[in-house]
Protein backbone atom coordinates (compact mmCIF):
# COMPACT_ATOMS: atom_id res chain seq x y z
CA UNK A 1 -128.85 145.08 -11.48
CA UNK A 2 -132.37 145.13 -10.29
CA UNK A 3 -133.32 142.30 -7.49
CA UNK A 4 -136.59 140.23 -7.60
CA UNK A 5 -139.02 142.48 -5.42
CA UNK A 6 -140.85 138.37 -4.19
CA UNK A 7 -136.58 137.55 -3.37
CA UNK A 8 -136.54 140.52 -1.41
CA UNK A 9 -139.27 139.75 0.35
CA UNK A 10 -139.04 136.86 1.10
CA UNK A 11 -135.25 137.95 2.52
CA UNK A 12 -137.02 140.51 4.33
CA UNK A 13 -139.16 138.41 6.63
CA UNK A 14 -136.56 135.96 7.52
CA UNK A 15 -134.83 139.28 8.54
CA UNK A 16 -137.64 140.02 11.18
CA UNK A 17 -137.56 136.88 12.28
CA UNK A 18 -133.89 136.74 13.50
CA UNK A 19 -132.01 134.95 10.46
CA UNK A 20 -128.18 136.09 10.54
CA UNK A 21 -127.34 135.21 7.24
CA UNK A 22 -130.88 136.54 5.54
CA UNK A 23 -129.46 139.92 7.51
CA UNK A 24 -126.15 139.90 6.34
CA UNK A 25 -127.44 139.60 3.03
CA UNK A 26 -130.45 142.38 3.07
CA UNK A 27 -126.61 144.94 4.50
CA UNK A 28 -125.16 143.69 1.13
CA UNK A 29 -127.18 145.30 -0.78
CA UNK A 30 -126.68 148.68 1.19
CA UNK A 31 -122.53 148.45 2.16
CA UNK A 32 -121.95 150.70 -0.06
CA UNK A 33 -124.03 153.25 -0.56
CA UNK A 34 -124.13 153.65 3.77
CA UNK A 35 -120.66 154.46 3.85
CA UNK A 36 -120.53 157.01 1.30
CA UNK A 37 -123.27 158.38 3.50
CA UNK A 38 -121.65 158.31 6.57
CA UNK A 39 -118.56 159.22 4.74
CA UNK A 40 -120.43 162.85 3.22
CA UNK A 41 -121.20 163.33 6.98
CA UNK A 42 -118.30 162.55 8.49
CA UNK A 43 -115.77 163.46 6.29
CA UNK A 44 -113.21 160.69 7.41
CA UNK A 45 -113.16 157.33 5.74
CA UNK A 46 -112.14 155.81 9.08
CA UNK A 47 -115.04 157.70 11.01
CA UNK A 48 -117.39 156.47 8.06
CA UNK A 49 -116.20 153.20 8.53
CA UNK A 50 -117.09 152.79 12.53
CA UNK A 51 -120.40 154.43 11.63
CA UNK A 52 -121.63 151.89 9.16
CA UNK A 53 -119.97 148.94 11.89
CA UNK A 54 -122.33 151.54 14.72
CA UNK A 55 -125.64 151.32 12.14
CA UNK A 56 -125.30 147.56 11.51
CA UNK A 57 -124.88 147.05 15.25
CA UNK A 58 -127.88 149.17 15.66
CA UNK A 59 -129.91 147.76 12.97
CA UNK A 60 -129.35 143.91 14.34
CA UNK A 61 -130.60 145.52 17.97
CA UNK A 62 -133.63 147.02 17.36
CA UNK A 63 -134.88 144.75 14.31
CA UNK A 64 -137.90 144.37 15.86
CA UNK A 65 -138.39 148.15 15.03
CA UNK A 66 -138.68 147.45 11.37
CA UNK A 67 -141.84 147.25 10.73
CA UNK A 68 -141.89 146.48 7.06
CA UNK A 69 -144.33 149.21 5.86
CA UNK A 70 -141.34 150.95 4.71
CA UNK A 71 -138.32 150.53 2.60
CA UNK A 72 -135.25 147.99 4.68
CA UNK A 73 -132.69 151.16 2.56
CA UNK A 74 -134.72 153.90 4.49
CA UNK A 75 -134.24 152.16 7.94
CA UNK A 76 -131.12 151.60 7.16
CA UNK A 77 -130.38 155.36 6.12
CA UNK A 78 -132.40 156.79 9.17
CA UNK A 79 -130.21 154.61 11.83
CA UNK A 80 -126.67 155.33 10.03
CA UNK A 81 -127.66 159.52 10.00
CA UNK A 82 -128.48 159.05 13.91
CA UNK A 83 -125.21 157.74 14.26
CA UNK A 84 -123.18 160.23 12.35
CA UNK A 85 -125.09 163.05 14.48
CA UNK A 86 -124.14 160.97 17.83
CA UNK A 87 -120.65 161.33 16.60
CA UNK A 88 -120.65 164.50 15.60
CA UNK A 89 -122.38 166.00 18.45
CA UNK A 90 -119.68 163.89 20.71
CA UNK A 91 -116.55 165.11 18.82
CA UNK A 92 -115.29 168.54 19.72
CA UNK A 93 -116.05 172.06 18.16
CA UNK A 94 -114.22 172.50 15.06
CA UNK A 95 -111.88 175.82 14.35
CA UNK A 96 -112.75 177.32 11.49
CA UNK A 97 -109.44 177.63 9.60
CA UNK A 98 -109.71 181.64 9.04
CA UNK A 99 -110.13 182.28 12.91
CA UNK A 100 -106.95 180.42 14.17
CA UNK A 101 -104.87 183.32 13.76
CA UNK A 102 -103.05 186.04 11.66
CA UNK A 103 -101.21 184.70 8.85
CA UNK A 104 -97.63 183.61 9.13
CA UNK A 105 -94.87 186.58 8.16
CA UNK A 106 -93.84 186.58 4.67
CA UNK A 107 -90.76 184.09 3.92
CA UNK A 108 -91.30 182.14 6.94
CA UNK A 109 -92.37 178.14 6.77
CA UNK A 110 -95.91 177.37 7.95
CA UNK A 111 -95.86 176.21 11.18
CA UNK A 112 -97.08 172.17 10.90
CA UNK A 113 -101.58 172.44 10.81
CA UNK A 114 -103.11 171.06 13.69
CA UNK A 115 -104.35 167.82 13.23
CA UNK A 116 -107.82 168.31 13.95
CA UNK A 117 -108.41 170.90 11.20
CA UNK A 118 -108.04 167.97 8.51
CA UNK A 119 -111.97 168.08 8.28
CA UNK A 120 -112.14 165.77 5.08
CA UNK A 121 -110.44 162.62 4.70
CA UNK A 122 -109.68 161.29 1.52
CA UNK A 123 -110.65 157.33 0.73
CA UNK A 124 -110.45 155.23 -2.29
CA UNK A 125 -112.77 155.36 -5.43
CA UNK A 126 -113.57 152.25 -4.64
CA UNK A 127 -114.82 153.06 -1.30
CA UNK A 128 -117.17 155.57 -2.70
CA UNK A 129 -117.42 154.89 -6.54
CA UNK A 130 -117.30 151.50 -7.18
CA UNK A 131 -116.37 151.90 -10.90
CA UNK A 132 -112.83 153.68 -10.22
CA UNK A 133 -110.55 155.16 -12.91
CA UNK A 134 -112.11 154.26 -16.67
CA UNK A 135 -108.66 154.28 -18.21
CA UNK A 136 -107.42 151.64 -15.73
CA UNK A 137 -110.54 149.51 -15.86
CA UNK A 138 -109.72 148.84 -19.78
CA UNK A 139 -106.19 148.34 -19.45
CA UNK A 140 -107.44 145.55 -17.01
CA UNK A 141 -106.06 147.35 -14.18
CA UNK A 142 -107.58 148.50 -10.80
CA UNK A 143 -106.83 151.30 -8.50
């Protein structure tokens, strides 16, 4: 669904001039596709989910830094991947999983993973998809 380029305009400057709602609006249209960004990142639905709350935070800050010469989607981008590397950079080293240690003896239980090797997350299709599961959507049924 393409918008009217004059609609989105016209959104657009009552975006640099302070409007709340004409913001909340122009975010709409990027929701989405932000958090699978930050989610691809991140790799934690949760993580992805205080980033995009982070880049709309940001984004209502500095709106005087839009400048308008550019796309709103581009700003947008640019401020949610400074986020996700301010997150990244503040979250500890991660083990990689082959240099934790020998492998367990044969026949014994694996000792319970550490937490923080989890790297990836997994959300719902309609967190990242939008369309979910085809068979479901023509029973009439969502996932």
């Amino acid at each position: 669904m393409e918008s009217d380029p004059t609609e989105e305009q016209t959104t657009l400057a009552r975006v640099r001039r302070g409007d709340e709602a004409a913001f909340a609006s122009a975010l709409a249209a990027h929701e989405r596709s932000l958090f699978r960004h930050c989610y691809r990142m991140l790799g934690s639905g949760p993580d992805a989910e205080d980033a995009l709350q982070e880049t709309f935070l940001r984004a209502w800050r500095r709106l005087e830094t839009f400048d308008a010469a550019g796309a709103f989607g581009g700003w947008l981008y640019r401020i949610a991947t400074n986020v996700c590397l301010d997150a990244l950079r503040s979250k500890r080293a991660r083990v990689d999983p082959i240099s934790i240690g020998p492998p367990s003896d044969p026949g014994r239980m694996p000792e319970v993973p550490d937490p923080e090797l989890f790297w990836v997350e997994p959300v719902g299709s309609a967190s990242i998809g939008g369309v979910g599961d085809p068979k479901t959507k023509s029973s009439g049924g969502r996932t």
